[in-house]
PDB file of N, CA and C in Angstrom:
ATOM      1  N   UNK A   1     -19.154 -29.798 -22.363  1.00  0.00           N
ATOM      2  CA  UNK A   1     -20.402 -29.073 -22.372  1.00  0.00           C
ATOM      3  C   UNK A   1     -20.863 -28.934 -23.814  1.00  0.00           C
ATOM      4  N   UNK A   2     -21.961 -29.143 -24.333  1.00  0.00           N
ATOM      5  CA  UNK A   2     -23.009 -29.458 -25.140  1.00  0.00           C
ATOM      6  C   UNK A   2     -23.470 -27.714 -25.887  1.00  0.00           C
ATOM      7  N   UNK A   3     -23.368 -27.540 -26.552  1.00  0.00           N
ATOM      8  CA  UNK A   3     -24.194 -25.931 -27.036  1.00  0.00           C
ATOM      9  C   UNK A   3     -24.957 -26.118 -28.533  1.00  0.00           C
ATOM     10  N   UNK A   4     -25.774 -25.619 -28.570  1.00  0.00           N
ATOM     11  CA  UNK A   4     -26.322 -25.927 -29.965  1.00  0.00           C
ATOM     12  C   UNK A   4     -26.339 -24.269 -30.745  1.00  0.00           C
ATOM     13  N   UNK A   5     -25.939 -24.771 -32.209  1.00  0.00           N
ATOM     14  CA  UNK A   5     -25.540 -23.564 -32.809  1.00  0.00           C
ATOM     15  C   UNK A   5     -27.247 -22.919 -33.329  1.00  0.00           C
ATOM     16  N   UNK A   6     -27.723 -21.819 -32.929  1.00  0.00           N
ATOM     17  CA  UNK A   6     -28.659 -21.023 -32.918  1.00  0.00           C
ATOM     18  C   UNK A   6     -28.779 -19.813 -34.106  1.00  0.00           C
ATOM     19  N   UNK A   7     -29.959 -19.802 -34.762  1.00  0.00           N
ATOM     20  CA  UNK A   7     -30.133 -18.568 -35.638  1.00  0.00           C
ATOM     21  C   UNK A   7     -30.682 -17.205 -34.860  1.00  0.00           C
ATOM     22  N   UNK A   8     -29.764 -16.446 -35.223  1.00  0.00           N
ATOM     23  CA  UNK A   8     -30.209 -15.539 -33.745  1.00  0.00           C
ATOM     24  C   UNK A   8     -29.796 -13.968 -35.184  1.00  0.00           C
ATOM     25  N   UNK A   9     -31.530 -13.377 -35.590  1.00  0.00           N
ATOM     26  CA  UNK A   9     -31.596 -12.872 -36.831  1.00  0.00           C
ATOM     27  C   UNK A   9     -31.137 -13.012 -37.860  1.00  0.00           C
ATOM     28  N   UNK A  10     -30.124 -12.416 -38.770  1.00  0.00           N
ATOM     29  CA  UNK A  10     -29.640 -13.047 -40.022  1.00  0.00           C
ATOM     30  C   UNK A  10     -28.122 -14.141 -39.801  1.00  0.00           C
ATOM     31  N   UNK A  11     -27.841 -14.107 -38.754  1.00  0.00           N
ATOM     32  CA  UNK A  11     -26.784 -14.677 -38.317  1.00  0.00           C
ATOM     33  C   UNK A  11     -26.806 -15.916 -37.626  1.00  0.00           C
ATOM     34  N   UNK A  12     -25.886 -16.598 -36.868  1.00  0.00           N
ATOM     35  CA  UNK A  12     -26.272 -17.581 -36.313  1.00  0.00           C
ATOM     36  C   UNK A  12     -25.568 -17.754 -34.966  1.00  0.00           C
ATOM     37  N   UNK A  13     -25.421 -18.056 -34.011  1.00  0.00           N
ATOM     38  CA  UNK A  13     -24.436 -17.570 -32.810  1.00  0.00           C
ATOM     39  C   UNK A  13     -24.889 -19.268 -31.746  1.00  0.00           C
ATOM     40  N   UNK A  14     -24.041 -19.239 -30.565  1.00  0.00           N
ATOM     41  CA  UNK A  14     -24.502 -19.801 -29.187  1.00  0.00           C
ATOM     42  C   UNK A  14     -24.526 -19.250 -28.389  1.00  0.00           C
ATOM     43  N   UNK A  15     -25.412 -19.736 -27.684  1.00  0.00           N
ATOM     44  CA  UNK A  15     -26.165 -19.473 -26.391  1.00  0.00           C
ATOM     45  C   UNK A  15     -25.068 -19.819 -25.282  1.00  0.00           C
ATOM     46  N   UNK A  16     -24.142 -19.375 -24.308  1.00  0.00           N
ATOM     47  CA  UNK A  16     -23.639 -19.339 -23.526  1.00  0.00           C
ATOM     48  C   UNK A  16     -24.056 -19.794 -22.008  1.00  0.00           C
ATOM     49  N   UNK A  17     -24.534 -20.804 -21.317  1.00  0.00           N
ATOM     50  CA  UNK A  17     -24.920 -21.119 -20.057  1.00  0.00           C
ATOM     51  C   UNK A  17     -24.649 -20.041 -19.356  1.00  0.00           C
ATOM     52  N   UNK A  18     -25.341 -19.663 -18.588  1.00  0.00           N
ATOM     53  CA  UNK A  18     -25.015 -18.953 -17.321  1.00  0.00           C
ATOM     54  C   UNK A  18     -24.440 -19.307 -16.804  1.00  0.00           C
ATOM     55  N   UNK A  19     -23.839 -20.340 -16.109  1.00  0.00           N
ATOM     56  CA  UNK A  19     -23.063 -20.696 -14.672  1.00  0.00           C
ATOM     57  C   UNK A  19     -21.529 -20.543 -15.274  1.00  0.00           C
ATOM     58  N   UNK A  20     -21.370 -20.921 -16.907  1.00  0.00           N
ATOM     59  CA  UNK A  20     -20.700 -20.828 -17.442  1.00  0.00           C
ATOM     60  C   UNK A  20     -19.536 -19.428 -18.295  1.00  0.00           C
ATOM     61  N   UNK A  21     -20.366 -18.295 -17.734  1.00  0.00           N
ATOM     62  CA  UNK A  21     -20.784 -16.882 -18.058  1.00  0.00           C
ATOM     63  C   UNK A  21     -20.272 -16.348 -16.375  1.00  0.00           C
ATOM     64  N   UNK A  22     -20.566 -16.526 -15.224  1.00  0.00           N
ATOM     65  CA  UNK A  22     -20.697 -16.506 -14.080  1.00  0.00           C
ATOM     66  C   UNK A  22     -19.479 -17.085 -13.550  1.00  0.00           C
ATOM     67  N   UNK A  23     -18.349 -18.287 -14.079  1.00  0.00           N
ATOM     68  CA  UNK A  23     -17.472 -18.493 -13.444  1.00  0.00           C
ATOM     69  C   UNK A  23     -16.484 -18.194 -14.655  1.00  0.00           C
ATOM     70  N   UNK A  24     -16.835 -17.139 -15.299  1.00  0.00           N
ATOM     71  CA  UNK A  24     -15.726 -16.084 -16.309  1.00  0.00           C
ATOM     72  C   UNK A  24     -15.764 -15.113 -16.133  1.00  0.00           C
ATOM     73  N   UNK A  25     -16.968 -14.715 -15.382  1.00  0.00           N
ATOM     74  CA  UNK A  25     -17.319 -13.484 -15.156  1.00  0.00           C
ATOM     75  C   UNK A  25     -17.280 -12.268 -16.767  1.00  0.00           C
ATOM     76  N   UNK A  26     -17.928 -13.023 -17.408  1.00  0.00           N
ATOM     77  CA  UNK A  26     -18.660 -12.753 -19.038  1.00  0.00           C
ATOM     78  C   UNK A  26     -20.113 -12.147 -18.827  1.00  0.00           C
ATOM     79  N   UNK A  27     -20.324 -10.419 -19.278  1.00  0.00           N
ATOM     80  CA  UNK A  27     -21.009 -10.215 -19.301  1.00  0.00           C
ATOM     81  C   UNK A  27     -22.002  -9.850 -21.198  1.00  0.00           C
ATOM     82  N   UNK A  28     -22.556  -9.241 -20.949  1.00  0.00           N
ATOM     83  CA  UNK A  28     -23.280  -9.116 -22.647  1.00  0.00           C
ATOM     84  C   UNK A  28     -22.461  -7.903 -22.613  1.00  0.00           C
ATOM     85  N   UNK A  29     -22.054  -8.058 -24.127  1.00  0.00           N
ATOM     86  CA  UNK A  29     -21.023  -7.024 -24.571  1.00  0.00           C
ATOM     87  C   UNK A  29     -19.410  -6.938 -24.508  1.00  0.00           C
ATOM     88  N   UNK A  30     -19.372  -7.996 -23.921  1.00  0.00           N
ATOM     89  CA  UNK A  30     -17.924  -8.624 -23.770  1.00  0.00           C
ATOM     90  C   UNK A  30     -17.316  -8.502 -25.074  1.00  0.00           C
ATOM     91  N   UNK A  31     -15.877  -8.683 -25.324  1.00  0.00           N
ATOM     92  CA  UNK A  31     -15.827  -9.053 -26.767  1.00  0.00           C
ATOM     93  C   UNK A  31     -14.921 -10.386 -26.223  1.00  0.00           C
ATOM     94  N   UNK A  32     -15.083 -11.492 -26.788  1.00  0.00           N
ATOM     95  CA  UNK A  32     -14.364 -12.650 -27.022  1.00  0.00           C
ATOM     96  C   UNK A  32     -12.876 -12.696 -28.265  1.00  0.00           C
ATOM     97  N   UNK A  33     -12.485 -13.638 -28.678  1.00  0.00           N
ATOM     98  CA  UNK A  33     -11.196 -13.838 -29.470  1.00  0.00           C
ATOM     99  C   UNK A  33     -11.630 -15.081 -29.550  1.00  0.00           C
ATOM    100  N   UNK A  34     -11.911 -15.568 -31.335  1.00  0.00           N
ATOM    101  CA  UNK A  34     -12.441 -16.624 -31.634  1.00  0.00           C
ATOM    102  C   UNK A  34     -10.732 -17.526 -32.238  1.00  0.00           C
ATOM    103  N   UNK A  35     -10.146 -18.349 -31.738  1.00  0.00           N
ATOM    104  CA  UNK A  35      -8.960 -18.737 -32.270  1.00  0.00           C
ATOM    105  C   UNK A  35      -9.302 -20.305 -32.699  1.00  0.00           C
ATOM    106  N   UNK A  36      -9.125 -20.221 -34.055  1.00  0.00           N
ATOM    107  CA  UNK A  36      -9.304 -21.454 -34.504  1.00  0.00           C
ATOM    108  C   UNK A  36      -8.149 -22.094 -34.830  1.00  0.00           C
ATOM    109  N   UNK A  37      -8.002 -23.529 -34.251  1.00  0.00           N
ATOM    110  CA  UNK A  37      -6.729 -24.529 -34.211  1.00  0.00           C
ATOM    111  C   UNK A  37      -7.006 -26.381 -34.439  1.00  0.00           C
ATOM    112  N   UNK A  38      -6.796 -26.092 -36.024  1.00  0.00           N
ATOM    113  CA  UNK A  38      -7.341 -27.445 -36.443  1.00  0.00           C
ATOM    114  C   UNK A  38      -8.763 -27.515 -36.657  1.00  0.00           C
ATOM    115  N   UNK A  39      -9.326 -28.692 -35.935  1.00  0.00           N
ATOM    116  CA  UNK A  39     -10.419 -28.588 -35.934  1.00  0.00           C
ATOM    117  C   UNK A  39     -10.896 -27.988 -34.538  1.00  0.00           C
ATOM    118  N   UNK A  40     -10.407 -27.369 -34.310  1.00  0.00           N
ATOM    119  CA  UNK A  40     -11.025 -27.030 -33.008  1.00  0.00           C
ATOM    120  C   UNK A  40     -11.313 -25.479 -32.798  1.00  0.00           C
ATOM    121  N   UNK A  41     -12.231 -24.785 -32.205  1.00  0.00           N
ATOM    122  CA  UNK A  41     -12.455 -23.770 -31.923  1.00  0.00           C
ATOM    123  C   UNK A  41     -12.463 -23.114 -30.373  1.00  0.00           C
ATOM    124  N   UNK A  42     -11.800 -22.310 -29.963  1.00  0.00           N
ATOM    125  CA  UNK A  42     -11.581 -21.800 -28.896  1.00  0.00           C
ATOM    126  C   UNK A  42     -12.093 -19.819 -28.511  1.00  0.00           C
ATOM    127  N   UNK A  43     -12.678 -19.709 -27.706  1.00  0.00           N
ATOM    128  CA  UNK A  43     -13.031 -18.612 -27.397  1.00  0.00           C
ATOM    129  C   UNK A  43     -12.145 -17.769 -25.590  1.00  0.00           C
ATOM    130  N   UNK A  44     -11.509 -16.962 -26.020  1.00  0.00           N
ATOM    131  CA  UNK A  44     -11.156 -16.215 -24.827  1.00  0.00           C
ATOM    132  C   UNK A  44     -11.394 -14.533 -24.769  1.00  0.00           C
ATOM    133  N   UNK A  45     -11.565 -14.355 -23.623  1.00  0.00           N
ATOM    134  CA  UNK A  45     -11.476 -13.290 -23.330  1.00  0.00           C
ATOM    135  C   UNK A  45     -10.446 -12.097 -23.558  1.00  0.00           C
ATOM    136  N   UNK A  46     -11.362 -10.967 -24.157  1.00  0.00           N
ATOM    137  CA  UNK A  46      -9.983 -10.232 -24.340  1.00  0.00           C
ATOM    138  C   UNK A  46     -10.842  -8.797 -23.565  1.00  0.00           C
ATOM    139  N   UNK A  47      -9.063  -8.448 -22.496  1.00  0.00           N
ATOM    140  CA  UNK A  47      -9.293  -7.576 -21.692  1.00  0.00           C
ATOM    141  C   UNK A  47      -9.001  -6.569 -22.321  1.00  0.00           C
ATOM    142  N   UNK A  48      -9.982  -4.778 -22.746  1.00  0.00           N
ATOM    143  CA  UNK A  48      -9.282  -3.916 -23.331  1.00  0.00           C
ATOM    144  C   UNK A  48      -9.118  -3.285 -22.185  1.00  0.00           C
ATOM    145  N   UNK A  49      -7.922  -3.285 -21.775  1.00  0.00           N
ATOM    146  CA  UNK A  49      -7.383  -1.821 -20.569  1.00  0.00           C
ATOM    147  C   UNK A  49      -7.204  -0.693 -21.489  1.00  0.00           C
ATOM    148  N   UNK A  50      -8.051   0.213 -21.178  1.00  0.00           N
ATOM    149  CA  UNK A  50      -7.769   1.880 -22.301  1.00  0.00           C
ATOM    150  C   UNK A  50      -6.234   1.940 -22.320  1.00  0.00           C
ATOM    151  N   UNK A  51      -5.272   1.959 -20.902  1.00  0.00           N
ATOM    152  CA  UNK A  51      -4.288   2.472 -20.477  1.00  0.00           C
ATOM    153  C   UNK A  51      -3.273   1.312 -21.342  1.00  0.00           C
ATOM    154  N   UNK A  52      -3.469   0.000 -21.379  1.00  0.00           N
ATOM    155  CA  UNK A  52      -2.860  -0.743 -21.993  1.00  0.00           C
ATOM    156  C   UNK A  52      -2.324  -0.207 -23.617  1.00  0.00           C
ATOM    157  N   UNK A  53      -3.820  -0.251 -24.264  1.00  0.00           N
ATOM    158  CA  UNK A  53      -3.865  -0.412 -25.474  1.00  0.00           C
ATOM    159  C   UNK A  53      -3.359   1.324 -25.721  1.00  0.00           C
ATOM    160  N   UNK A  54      -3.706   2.377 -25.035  1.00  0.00           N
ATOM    161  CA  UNK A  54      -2.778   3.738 -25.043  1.00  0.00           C
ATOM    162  C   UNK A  54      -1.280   3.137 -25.228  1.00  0.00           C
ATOM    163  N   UNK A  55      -0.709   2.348 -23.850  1.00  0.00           N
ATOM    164  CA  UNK A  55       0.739   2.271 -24.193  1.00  0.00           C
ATOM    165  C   UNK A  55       1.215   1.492 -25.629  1.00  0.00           C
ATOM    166  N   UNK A  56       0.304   0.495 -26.184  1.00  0.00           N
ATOM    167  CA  UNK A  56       0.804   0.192 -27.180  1.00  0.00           C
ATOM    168  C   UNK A  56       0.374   0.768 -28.386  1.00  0.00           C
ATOM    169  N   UNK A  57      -0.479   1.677 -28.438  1.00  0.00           N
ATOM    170  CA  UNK A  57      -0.316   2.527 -29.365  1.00  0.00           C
ATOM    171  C   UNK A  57       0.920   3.398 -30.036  1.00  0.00           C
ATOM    172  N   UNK A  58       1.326   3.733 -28.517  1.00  0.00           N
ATOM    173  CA  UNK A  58       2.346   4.582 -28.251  1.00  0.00           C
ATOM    174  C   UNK A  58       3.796   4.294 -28.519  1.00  0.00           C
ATOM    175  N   UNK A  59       4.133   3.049 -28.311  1.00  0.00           N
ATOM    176  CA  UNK A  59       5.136   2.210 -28.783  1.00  0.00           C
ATOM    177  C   UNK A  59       4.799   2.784 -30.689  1.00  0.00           C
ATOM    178  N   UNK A  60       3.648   1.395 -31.182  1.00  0.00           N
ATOM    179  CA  UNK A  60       3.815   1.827 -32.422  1.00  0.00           C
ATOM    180  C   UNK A  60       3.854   2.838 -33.396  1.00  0.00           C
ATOM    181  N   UNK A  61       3.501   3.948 -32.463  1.00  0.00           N
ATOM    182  CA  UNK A  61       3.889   5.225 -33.390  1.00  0.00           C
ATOM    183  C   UNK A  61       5.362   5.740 -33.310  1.00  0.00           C
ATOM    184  N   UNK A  62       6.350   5.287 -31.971  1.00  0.00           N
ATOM    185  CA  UNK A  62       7.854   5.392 -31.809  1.00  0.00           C
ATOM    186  C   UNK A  62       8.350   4.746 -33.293  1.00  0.00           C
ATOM    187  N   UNK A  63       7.720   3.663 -32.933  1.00  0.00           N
ATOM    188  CA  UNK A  63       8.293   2.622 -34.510  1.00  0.00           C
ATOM    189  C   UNK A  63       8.433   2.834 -35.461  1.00  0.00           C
ATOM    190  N   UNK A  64       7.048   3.540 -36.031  1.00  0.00           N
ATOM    191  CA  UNK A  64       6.810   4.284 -37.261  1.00  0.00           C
ATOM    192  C   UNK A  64       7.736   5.324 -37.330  1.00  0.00           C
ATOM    193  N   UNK A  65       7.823   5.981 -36.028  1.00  0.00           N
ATOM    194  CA  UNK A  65       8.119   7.675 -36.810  1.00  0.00           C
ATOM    195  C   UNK A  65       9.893   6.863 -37.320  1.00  0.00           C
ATOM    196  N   UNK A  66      10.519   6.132 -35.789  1.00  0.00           N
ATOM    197  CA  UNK A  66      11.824   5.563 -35.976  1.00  0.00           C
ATOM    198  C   UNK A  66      12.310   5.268 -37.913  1.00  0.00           C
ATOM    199  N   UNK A  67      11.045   4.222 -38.043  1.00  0.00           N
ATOM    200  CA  UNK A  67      11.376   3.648 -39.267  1.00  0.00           C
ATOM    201  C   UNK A  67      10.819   4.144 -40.556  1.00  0.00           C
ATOM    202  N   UNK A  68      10.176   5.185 -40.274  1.00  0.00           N
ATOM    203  CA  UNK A  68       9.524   6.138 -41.452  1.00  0.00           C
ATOM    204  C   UNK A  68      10.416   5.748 -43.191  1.00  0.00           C
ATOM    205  N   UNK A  69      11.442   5.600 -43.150  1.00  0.00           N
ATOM    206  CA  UNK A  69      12.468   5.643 -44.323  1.00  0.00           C
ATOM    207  C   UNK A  69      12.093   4.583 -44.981  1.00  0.00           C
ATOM    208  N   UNK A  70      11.637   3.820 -44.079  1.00  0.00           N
ATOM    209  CA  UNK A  70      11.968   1.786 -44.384  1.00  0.00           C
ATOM    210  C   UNK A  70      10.421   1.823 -44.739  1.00  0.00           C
ATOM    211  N   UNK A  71       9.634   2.008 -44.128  1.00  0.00           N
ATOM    212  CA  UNK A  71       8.343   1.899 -44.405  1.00  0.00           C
ATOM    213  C   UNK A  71       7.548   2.301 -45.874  1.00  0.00           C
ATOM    214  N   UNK A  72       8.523   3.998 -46.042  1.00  0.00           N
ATOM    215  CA  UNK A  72       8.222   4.356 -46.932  1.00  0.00           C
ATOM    216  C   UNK A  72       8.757   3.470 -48.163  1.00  0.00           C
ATOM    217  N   UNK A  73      10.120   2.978 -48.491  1.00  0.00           N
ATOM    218  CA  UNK A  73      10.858   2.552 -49.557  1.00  0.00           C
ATOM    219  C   UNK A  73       9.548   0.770 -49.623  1.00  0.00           C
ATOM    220  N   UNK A  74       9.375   0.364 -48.771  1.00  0.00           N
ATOM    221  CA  UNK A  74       8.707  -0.758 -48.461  1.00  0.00           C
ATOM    222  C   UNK A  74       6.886  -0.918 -49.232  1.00  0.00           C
ATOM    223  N   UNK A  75       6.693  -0.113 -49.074  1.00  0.00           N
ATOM    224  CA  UNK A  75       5.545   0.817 -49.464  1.00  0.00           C
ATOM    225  C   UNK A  75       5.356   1.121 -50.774  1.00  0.00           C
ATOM    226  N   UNK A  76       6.248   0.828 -51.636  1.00  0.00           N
ATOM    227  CA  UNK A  76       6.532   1.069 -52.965  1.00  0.00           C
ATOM    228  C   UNK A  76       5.976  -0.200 -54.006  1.00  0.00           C
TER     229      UNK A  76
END
């Protein structure tokens, strides 16, 4: 599939097909994950579950408080 890169105000972006939008079920306001590999560019979806990104918050503050000592000397 074909897209042409667009000036869309000071920036520049693509235009996304609908049918293409429709069998991702991609709406406006989505946020994507632009992963670039080589020459190639790839876009996926990234799901924020509140409840997800709560539990891994939650982890990394175990970590921190755990390793507080190391962090700090590290930190230096």
């Amino acid at each position: 599939m074909n897209v042409t890169l667009r000036k869309i105000g000071n920036s520049e972006g693509v235009i996304l097909p609908k049918e293409l939008l429709d069998r991702h079920n991609l709406h406006a306001g989505d946020t994507l994950l632009l992963i670039e590999e080589g020459n190639e560019l790839k876009l996926r979806p990234i799901s924020e579950d509140p409840e997800a990104f709560e539990k891994k918050m939650q982890i990394a503050r175990e970590r921190m408080k755990k390793y507080e000592t190391a962090y700090r000397v590290l930190a230096k």
